[in-house]
Protein backbone atom coordinates (compact mmCIF):
# COMPACT_ATOMS: atom_id res chain seq x y z
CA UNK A 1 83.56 112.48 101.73
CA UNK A 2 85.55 109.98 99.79
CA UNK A 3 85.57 106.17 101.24
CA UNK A 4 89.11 104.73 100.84
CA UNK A 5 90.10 100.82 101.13
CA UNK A 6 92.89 99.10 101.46
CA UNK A 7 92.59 95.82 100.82
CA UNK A 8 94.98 93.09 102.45
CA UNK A 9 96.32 90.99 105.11
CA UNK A 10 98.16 93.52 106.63
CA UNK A 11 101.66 92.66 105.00
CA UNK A 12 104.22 95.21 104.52
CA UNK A 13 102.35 96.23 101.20
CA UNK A 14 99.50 96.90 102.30
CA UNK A 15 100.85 99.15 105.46
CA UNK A 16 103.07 101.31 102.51
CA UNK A 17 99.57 101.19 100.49
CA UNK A 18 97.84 102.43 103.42
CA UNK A 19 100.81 105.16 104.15
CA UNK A 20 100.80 106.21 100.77
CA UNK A 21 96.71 107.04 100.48
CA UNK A 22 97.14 108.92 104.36
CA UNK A 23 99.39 110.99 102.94
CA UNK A 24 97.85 112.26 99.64
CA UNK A 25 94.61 112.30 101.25
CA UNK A 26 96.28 114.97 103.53
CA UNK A 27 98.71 116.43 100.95
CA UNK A 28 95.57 117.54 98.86
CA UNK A 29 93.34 118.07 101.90
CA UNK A 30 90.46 115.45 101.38
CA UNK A 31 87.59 114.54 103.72
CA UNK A 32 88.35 110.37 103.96
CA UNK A 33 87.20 107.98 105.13
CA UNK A 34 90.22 105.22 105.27
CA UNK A 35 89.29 101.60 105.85
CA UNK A 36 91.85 98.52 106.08
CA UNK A 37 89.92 95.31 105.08
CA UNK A 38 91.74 92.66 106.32
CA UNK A 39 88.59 89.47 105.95
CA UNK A 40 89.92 87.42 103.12
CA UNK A 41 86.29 86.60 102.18
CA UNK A 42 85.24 90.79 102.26
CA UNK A 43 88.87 91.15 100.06
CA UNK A 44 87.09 88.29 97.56
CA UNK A 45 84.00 90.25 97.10
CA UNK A 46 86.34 92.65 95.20
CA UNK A 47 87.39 90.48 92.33
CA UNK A 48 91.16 90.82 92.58
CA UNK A 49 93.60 88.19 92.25
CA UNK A 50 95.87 89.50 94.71
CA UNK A 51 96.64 92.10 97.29
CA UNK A 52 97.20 95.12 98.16
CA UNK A 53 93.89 96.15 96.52
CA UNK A 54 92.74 99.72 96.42
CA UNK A 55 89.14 100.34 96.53
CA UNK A 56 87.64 104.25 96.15
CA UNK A 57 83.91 104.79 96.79
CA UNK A 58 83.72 101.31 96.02
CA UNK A 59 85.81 101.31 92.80
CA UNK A 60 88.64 99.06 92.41
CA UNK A 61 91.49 101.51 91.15
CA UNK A 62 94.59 99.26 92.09
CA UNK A 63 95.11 95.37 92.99
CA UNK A 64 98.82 93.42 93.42
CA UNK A 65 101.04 96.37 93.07
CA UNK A 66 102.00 99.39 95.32
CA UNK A 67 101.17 102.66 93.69
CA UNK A 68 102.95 105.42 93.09
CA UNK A 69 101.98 108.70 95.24
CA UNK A 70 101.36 110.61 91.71
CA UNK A 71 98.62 107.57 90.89
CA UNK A 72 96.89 107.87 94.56
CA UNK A 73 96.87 111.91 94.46
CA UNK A 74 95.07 111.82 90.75
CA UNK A 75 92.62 108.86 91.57
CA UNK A 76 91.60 110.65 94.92
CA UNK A 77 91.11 113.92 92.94
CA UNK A 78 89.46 112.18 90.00
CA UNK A 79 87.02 110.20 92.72
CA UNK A 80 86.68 113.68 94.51
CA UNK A 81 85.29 115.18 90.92
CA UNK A 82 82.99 112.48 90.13
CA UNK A 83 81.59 112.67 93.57
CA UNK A 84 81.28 116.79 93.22
């Protein structure tokens, strides 16, 4: 099972980074784990210089942009693979 973050104050970017990952998570039928971390100090432990911030199995894949749906589905299929 893949552990998915999304990292952010909870800002409108983060929600449509959030909505984005729970639906290609359920478009290609994943076992997730999806996590919102909103503690400015956990968000810092990442290393990004601004949110939203994606984080797969612990893998920074995104920070300070939304991503497309096409980006989410192949890191969550590339993260699925590695973890296979």
């Amino acid at each position: 099972m893949l552990t998915i973050k999304v990292l952010g104050p909870g800002c409108p970017n983060c929600k449509k980074v959030e909505s984005i990952v729970r639906q290609a998570v359920q478009m290609i039928g994943l076992q997730a784990e999806i996590i919102k971390v909103t503690d400015y100090n956990q968000i810092m432990n990442y290393n990004i210089l601004s949110t939203p911030g994606l984080v797969i199995n612990e893998k920074v894949v995104c920070a300070g942009r939304i991503p497309s749906p096409a980006e989410v589905t192949t890191w969550l299929a590339d993260a699925e693979m590695a973890t296979a």
